[in-house]
Structure formats: C-alpha cells, structure tokens
N, C-alpha and C. Protein backbone atom coordinates (compact mmCIF):
# COMPACT_ATOMS: atom_id res chain seq x y z
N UNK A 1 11.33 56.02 -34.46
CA UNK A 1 11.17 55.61 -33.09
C UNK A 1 12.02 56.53 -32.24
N UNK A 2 11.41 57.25 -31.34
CA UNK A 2 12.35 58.10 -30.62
C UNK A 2 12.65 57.37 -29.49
N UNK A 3 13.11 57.97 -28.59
CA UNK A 3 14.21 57.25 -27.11
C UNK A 3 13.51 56.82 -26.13
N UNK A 4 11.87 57.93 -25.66
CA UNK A 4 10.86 57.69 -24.81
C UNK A 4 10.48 55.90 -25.56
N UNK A 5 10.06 55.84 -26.77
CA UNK A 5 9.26 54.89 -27.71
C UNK A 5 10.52 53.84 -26.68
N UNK A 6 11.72 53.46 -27.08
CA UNK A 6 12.84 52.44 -26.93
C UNK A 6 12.78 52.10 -25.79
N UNK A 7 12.64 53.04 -24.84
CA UNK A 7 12.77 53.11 -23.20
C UNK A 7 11.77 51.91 -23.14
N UNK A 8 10.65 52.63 -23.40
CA UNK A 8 8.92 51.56 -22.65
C UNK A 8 9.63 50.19 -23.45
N UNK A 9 9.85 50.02 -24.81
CA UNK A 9 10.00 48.92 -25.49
C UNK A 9 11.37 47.76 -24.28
N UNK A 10 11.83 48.66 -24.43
CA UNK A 10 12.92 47.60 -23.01
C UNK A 10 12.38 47.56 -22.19
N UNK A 11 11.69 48.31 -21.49
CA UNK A 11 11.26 48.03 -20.35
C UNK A 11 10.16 46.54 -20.38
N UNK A 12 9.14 46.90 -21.48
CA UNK A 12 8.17 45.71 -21.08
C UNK A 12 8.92 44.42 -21.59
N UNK A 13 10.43 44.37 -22.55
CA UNK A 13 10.83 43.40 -22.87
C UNK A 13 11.62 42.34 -21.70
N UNK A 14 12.32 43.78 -20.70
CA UNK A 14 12.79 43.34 -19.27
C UNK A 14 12.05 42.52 -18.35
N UNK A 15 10.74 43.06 -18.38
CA UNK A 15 9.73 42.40 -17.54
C UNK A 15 8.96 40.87 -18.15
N UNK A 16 9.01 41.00 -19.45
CA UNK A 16 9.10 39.51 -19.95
C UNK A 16 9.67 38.73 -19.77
N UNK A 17 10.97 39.20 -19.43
CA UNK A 17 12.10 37.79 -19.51
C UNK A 17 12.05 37.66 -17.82
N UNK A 18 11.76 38.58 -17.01
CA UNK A 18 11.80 38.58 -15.80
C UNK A 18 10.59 37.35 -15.17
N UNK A 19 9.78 37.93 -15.83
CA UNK A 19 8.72 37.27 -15.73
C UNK A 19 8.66 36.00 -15.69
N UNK A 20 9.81 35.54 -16.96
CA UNK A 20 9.61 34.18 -17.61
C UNK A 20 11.01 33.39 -17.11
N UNK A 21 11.48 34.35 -16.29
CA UNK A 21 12.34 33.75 -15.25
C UNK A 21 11.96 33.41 -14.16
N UNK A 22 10.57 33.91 -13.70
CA UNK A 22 10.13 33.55 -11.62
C UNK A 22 9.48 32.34 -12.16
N UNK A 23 8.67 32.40 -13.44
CA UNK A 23 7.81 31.12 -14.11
C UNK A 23 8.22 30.35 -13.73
N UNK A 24 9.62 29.96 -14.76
CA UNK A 24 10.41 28.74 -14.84
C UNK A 24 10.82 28.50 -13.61
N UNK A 25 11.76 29.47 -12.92
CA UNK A 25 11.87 29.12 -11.49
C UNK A 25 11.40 28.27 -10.54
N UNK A 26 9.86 29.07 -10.52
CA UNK A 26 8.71 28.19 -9.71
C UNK A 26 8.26 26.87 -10.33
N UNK A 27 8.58 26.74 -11.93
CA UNK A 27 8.48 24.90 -12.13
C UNK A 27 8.54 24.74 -11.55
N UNK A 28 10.63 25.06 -11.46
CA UNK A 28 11.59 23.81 -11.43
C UNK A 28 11.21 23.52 -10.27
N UNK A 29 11.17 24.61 -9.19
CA UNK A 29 11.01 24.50 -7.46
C UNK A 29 10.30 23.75 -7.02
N UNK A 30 8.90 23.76 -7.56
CA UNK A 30 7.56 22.57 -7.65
C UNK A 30 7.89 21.25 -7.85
N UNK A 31 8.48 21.41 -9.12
CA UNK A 31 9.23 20.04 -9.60
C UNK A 31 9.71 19.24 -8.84
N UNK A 32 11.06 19.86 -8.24
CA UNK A 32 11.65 19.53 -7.43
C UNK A 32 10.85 18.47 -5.85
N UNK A 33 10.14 19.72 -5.57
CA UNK A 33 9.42 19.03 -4.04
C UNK A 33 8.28 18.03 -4.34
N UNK A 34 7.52 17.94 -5.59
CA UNK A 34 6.60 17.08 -6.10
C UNK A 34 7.61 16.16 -6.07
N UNK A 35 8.69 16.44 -6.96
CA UNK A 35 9.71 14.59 -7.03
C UNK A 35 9.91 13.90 -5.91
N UNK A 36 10.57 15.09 -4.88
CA UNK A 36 11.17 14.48 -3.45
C UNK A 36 9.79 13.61 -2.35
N UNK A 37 8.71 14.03 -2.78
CA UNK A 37 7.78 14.06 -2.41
C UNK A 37 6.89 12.04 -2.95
N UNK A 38 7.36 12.42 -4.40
CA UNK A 38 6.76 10.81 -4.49
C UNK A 38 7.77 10.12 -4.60
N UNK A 39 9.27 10.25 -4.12
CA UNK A 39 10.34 9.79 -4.04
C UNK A 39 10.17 9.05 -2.16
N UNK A 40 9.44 9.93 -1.36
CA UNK A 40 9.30 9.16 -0.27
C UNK A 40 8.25 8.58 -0.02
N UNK A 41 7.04 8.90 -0.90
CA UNK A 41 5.80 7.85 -1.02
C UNK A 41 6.22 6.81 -1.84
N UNK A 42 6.70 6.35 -2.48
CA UNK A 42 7.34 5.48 -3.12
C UNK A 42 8.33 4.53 -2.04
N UNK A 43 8.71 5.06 -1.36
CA UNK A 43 9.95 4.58 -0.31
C UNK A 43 9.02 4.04 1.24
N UNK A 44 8.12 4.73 1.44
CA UNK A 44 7.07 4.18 2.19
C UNK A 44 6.21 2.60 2.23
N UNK A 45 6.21 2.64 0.94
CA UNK A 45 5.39 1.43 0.05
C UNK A 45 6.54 0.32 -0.13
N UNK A 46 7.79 0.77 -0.44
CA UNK A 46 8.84 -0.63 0.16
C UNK A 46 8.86 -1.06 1.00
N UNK A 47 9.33 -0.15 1.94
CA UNK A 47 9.06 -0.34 3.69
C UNK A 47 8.13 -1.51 3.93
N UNK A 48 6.60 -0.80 3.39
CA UNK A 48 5.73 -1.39 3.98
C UNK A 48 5.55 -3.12 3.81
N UNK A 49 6.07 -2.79 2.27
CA UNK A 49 6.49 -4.39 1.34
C UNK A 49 7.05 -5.35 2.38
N UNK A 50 8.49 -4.02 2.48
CA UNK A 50 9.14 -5.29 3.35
C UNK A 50 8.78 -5.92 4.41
N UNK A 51 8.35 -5.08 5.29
CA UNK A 51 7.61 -5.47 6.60
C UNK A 51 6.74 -6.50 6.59
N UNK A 52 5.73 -6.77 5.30
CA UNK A 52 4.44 -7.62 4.98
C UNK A 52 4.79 -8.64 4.60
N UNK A 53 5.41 -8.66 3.59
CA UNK A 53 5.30 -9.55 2.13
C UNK A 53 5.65 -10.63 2.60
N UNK A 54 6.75 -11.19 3.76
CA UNK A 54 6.89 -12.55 4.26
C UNK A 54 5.26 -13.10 4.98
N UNK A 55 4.00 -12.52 5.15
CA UNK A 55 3.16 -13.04 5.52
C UNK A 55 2.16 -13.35 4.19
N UNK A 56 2.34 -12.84 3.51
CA UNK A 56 1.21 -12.90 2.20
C UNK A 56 1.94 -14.23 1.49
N UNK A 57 3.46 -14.31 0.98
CA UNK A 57 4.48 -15.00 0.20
C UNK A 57 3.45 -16.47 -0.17
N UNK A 58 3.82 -16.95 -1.33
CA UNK A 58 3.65 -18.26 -2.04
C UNK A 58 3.67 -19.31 -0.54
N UNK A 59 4.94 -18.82 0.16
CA UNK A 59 5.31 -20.19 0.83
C UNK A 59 4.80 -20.13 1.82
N UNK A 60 3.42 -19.47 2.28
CA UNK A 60 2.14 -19.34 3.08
C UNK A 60 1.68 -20.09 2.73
N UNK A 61 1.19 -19.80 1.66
CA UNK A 61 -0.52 -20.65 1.39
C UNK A 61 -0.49 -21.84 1.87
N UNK A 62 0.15 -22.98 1.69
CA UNK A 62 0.03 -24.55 1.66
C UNK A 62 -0.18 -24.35 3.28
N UNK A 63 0.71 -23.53 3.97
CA UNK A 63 0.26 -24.17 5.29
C UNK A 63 -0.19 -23.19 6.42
N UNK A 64 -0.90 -22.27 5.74
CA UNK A 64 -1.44 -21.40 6.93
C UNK A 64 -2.87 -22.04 7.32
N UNK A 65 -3.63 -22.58 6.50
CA UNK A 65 -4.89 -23.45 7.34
C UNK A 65 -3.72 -24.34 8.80
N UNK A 66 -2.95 -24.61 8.49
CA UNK A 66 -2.40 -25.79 9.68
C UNK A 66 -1.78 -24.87 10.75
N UNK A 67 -1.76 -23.35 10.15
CA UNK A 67 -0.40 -22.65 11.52
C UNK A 67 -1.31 -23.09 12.81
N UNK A 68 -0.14 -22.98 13.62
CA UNK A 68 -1.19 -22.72 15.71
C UNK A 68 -1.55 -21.59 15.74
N UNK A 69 -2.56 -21.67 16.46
CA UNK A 69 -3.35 -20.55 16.64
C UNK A 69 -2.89 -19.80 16.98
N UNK A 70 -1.46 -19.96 18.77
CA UNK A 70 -1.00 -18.67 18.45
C UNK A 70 0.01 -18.06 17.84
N UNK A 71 0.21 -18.55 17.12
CA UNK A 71 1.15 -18.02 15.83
C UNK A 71 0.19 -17.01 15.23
N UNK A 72 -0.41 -17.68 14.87
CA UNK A 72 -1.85 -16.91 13.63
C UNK A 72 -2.12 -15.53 14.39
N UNK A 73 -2.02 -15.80 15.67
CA UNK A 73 -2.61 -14.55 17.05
C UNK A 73 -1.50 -13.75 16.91
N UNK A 74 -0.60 -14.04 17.17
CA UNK A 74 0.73 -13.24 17.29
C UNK A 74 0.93 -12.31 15.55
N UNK A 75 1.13 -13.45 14.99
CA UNK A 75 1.11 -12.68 13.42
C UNK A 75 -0.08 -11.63 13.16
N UNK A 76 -0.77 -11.77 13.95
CA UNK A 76 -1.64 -10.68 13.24
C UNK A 76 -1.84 -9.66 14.25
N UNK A 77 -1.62 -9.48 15.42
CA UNK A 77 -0.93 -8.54 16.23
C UNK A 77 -0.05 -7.53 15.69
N UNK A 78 0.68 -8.50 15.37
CA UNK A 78 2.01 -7.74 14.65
C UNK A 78 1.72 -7.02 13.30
N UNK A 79 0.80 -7.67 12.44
CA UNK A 79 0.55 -6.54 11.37
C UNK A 79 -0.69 -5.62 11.85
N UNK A 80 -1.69 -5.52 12.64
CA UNK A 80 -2.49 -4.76 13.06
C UNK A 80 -1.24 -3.55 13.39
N UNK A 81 -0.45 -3.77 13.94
CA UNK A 81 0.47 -2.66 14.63
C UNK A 81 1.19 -1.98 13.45
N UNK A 82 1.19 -2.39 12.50
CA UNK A 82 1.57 -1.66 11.70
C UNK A 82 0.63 -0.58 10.74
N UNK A 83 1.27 0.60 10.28
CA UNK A 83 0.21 1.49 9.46
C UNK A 83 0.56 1.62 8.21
N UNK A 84 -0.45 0.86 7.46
CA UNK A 84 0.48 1.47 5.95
C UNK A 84 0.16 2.46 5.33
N UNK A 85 0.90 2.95 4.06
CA UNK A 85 0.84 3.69 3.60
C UNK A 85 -0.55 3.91 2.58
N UNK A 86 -0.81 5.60 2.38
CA UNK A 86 -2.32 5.48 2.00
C UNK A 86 -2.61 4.18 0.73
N UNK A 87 -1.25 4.28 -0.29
CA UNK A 87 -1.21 3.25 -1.86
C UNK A 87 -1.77 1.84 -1.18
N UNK A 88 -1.81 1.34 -0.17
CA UNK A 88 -1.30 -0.17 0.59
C UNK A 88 -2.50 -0.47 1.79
N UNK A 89 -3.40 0.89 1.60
CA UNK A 89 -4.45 0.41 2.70
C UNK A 89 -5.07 -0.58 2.30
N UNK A 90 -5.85 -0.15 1.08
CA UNK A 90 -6.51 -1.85 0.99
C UNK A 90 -5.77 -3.01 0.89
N UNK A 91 -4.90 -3.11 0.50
CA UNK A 91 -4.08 -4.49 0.59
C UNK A 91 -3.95 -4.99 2.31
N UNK A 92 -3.41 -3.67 2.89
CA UNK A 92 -3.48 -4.22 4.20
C UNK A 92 -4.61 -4.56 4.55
N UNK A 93 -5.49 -3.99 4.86
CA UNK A 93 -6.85 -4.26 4.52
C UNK A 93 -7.37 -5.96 4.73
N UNK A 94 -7.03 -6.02 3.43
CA UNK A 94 -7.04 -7.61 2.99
C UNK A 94 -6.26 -8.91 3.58
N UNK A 95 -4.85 -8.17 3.72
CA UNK A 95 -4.18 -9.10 4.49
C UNK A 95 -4.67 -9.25 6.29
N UNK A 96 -5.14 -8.01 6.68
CA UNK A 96 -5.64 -8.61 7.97
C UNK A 96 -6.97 -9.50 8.20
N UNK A 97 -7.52 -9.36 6.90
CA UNK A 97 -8.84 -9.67 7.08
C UNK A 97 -8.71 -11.35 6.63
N UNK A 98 -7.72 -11.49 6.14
CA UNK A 98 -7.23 -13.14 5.96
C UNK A 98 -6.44 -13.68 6.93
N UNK A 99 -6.23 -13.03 7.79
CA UNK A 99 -5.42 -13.42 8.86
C UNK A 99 -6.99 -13.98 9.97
N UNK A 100 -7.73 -12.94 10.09
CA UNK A 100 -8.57 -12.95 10.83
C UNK A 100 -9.82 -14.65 10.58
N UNK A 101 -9.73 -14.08 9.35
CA UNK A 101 -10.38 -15.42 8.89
C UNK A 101 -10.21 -16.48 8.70
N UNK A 102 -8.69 -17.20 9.04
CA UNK A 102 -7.90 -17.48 9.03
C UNK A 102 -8.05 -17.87 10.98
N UNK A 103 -8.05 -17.46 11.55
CA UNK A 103 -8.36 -17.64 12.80
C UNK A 103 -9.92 -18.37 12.96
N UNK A 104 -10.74 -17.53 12.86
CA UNK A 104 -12.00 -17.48 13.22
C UNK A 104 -12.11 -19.11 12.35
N UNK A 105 -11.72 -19.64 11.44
CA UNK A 105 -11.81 -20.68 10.42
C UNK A 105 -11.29 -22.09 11.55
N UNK A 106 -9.99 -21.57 12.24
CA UNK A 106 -9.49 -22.66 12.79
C UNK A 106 -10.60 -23.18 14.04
N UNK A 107 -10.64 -22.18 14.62
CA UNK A 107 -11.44 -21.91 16.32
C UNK A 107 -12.92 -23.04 15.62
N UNK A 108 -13.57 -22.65 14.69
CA UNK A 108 -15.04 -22.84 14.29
C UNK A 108 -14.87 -24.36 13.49
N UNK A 109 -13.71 -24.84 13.58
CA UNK A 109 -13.02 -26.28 12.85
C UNK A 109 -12.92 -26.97 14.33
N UNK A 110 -12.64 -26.02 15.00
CA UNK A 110 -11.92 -27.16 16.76
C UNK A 110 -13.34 -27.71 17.26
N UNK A 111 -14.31 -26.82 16.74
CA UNK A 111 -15.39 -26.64 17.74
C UNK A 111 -16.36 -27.43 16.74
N UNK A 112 -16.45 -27.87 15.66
CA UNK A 112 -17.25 -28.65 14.42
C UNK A 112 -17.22 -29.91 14.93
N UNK A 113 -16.43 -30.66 16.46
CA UNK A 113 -16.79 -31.96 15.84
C UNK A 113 -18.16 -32.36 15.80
N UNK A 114 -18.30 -33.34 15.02
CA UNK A 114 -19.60 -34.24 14.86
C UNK A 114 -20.55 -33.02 14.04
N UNK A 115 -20.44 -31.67 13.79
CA UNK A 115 -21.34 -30.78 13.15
C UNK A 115 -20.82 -31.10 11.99
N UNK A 116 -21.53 -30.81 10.79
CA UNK A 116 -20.73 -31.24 9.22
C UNK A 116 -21.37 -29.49 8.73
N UNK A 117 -22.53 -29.07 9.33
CA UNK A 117 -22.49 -27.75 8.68
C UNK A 117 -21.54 -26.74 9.42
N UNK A 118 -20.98 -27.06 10.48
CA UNK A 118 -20.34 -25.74 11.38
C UNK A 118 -18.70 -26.05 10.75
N UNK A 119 -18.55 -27.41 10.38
CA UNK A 119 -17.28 -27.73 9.32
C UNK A 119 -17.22 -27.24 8.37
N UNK A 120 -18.10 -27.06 7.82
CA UNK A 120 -18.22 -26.36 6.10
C UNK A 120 -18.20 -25.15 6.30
N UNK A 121 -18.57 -24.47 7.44
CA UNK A 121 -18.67 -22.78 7.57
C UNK A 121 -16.86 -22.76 8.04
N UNK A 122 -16.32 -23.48 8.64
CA UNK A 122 -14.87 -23.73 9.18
C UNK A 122 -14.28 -23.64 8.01
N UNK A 123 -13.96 -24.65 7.23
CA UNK A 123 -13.72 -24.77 5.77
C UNK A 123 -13.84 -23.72 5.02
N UNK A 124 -14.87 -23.01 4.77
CA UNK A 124 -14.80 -21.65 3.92
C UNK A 124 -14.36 -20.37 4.44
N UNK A 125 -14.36 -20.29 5.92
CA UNK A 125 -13.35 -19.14 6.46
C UNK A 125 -12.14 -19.73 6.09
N UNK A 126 -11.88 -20.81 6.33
CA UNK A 126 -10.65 -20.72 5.90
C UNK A 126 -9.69 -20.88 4.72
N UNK A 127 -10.40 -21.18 3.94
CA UNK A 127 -10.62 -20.66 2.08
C UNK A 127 -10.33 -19.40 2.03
N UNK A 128 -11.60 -18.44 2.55
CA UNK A 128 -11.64 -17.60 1.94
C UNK A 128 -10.63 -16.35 3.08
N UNK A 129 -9.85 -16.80 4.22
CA UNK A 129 -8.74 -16.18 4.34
C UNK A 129 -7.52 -16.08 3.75
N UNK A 130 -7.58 -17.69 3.24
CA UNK A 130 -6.38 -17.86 2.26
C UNK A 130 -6.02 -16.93 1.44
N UNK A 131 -7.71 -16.82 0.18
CA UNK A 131 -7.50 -15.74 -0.74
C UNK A 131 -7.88 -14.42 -0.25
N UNK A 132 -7.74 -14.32 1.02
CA UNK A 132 -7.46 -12.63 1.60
C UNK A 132 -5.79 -12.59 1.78
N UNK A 133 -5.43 -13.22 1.96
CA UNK A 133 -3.91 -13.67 1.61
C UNK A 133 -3.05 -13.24 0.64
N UNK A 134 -4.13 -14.45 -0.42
CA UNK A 134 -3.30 -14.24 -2.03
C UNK A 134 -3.66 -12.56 -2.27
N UNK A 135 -4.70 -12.22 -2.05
CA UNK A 135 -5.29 -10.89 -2.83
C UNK A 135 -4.21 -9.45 -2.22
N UNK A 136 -3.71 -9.94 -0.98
CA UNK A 136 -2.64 -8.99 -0.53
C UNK A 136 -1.03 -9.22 -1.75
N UNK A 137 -1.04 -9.66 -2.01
CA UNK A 137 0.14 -10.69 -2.66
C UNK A 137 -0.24 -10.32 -3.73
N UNK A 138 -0.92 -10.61 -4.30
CA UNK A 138 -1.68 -10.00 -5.64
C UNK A 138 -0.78 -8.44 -5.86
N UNK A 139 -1.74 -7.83 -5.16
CA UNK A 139 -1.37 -5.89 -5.07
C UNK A 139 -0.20 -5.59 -4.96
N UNK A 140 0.23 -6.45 -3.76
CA UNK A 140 1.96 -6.24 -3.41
C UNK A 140 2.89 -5.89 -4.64
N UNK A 141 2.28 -7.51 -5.50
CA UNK A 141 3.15 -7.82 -7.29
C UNK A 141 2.85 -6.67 -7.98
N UNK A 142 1.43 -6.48 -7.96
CA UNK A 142 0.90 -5.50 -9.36
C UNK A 142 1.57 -3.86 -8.84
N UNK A 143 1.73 -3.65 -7.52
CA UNK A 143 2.35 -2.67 -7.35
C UNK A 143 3.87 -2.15 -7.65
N UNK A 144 4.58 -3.47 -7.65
CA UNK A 144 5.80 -3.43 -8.34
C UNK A 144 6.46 -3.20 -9.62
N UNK A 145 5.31 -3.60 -10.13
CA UNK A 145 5.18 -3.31 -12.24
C UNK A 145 5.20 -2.36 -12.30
C-alpha cells in the first residue's frame, strides 16, 4: 500500500465518521423539537381538561335535566368560547352538542303541556344530551390512560 493508496483510505474514512456525525446530530436535533413539540400538545389537552371536565364530571349527570335554563345558556357560552385542541375536537364536539340538547330538551318540556308526544321528544333530547355529556367524560378518561 503506498502513501497516495493511505491518503484516499483516510480520507473516505474521515468523511464517514463526518458523515455519521451530521446524521446523528440531526436525530438528536429532530428528536429534540418532535419531544418539545408533543410535550406542548400534551400540555394543551390538560389545559383543555381543566377548563371542561367540571361540566362533563359524574356530579352533572343527576342534575343537569333540572339546571335553569340560564345556567345551561351561560354554560354553554362559555364552552363555545373555548377552542380545543385538535386530540379534543370531537369530545368538544360532543360536549357542546349535549349542552345544546340539553337546552332544546328543557324549552320543548316547558312547551309539552297537555302534548304527551312533544314530552317524549322533550324527554329524549334530554337523554340523549346527557349521554353527549357522558361521551365527553368518556374521552376525557380514555385520554388519560
């Protein structure tokens, strides 16, 4: 092996390790901003928890058919105004849409007397806001696991 032969041989061995130094580099660098990155999508989705989760909670259900209306109005003002995060749209989603129904359930109950079918349509909005409720509550949990 003469000296020209040794030269090229270091050289392309230099550029290997060089090489396999910007590589690793650029992982870690990636790494890094991917982590920081679902470190604040992650931190978004608490937030959002926190902000919500007292309207979805166990200690809803029994008596949100009975809240006043404008409670029910106001509460759902207040989460319309909020934006969640992309993980939490449908849940929000859900939770407004039980809020809503949840309304529309009470109004169509004030207005049932003496109707027994406009009661039963009253009655199942407001069923089935409930479990727009639970189903927020649901996601909230399963998102925590």
């Amino acid at each position: 092996m003469n000296r020209e032969e040794r030269a090229r041989r270091r050289i392309a061995l230099a550029g290997l390790v060089l090489s396999a130094i910007l590589v690793a580099g650029g992982l870690t660098w990636w790494g890094i901003h991917w982590g920081q990155g679902r470190r604040q999508a992650r931190q978004a989705v608490l937030s959002y928890i926190e902000r919500t989760e007292e309207y979805s909670a166990p200690a809803v259900w029994p008596v949100l058919r009975y809240t006043n209306p404008r409670t029910l109005s106001h509460i759902y003002a207040t989460l319309s105004a909020i934006t969640p995060p992309p993980e939490m749209a449908e849940a929000h989603a859900a939770l407004l849409e039980g809020y809503r129904f949840t309304m529309d359930g009470q109004e169509w109950l004030f207005q049932s007397v003496g109707d027994g079918e406009m009661r039963a349509e009253a009655e199942f909005l407001l069923s089935w806001g409930l479990a727009r409720v639970q189903e927020h509550y649901r996601q909230v949990q399963e998102y925590r696991r």
